[in-house]
C-alpha atoms as a PDB file:
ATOM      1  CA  UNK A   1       0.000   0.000   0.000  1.00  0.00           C
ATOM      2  CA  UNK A   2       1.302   3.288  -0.636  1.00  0.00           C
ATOM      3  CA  UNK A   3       0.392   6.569   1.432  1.00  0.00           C
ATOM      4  CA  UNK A   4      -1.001   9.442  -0.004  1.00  0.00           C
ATOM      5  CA  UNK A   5       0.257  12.457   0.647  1.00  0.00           C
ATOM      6  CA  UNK A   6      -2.004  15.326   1.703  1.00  0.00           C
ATOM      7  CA  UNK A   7      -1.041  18.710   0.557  1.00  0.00           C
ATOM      8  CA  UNK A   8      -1.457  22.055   2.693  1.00  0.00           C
ATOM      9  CA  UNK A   9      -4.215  24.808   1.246  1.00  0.00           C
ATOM     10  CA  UNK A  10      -4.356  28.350   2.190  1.00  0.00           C
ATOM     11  CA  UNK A  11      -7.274  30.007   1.250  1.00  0.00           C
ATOM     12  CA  UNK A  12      -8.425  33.368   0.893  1.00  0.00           C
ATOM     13  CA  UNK A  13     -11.726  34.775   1.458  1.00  0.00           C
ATOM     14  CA  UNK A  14     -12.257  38.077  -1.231  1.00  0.00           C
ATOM     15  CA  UNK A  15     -14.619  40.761  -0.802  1.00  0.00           C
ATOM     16  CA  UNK A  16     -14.925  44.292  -2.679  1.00  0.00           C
ATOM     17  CA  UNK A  17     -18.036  46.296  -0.512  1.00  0.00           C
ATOM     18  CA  UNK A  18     -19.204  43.739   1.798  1.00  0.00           C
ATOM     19  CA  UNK A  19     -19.605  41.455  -1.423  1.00  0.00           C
ATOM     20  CA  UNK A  20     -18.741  37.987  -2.038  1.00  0.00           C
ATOM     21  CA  UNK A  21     -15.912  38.364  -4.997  1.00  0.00           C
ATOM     22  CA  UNK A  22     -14.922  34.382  -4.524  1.00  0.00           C
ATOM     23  CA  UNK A  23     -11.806  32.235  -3.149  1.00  0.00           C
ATOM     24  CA  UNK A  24      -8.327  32.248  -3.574  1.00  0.00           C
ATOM     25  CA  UNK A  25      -6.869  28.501  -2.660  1.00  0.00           C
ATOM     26  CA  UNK A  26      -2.880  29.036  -2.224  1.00  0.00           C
ATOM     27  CA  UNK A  27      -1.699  25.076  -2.418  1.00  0.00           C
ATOM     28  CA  UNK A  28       1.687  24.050  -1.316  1.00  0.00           C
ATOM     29  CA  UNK A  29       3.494  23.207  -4.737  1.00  0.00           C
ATOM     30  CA  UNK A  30       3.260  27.007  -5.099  1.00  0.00           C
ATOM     31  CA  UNK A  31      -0.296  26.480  -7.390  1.00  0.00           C
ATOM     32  CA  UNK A  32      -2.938  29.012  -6.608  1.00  0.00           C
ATOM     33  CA  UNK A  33      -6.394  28.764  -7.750  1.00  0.00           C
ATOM     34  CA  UNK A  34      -9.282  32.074  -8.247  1.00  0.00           C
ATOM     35  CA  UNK A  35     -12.760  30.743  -7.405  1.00  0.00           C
ATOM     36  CA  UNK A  36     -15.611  33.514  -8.345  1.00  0.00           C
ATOM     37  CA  UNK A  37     -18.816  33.447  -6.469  1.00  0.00           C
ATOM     38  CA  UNK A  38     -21.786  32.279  -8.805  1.00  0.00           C
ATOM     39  CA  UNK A  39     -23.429  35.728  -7.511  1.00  0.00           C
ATOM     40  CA  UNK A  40     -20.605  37.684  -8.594  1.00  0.00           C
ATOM     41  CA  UNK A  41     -19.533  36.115 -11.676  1.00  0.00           C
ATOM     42  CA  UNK A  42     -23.149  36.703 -12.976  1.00  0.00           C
ATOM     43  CA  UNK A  43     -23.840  40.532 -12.383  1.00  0.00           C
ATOM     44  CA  UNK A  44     -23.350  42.062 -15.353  1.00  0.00           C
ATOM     45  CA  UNK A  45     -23.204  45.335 -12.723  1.00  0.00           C
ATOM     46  CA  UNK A  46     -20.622  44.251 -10.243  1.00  0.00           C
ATOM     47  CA  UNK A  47     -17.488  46.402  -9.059  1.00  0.00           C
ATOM     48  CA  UNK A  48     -14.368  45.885 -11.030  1.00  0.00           C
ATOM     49  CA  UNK A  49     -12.120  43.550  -9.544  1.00  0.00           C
ATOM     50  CA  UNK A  50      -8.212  43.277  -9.925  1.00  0.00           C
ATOM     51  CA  UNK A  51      -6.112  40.781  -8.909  1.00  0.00           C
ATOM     52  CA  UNK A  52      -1.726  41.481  -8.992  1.00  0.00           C
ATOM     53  CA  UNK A  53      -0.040  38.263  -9.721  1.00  0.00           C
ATOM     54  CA  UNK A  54       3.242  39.842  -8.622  1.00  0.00           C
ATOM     55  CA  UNK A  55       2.823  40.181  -4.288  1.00  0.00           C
ATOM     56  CA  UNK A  56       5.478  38.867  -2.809  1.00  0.00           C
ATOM     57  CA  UNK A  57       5.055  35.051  -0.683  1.00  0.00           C
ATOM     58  CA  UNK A  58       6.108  37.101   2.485  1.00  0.00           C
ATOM     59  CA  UNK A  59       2.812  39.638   2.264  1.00  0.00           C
ATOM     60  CA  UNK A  60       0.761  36.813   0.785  1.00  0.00           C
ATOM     61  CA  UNK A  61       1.759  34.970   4.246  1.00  0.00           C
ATOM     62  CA  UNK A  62       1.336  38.345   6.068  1.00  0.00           C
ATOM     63  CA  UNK A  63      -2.446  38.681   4.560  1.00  0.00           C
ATOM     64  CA  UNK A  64      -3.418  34.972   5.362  1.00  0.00           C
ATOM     65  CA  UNK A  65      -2.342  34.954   8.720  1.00  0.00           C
ATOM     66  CA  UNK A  66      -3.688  38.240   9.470  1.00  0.00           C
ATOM     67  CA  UNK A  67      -6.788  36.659   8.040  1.00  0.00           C
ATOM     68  CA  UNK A  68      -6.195  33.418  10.156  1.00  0.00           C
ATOM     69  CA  UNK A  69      -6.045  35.793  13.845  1.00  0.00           C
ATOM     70  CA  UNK A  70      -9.119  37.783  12.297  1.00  0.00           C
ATOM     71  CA  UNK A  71     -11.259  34.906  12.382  1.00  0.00           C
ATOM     72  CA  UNK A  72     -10.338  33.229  15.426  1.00  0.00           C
ATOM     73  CA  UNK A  73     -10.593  36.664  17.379  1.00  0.00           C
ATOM     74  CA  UNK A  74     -13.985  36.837  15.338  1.00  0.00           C
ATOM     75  CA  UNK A  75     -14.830  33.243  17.142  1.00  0.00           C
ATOM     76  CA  UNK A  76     -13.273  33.998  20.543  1.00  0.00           C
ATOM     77  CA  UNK A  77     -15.776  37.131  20.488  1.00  0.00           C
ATOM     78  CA  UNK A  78     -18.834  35.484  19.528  1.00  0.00           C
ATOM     79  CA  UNK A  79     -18.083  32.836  22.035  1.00  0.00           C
ATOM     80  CA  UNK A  80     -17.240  35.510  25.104  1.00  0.00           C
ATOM     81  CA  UNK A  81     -19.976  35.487  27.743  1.00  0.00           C
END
């Protein structure tokens, strides 16, 4: 039997004005994937979205694990008595 190995994804939430843009998966082989929301993808009216291929891993990192602490502080608050 052989074992599989699992890799590690990163993903990124992306909003422009309290809207849904979509997902960006960051995978460990260095691939990175750009999911739009249905809800976006299909208003002919939505904001105009950009995306730089060219940020640096380090602020990538920076912006995921600020994103990370954002969410579990988020928790931690909703849990507080």
């Amino acid at each position: 039997m052989s074992e599989a190995q699992v890799d590690q994804i990163n993903v990124l939430k992306l909003s422009l004005y309290e809207r849904l843009v979509g997902y960006l998966a960051g995978f460990q082989g260095g691939r990175n994937v750009l999911s739009f929301a249905d809800d976006f993808k299909n208003n002919a009216g939505r904001p105009t979205f950009s995306l730089n291929s060219r940020v640096s891993i380090r602020l990538f990192e920076e912006i995921i694990n600020h994103a990370i602490i954002n969410d579990k502080f988020g928790a931690v608050l909703k849990t507080a008595p």
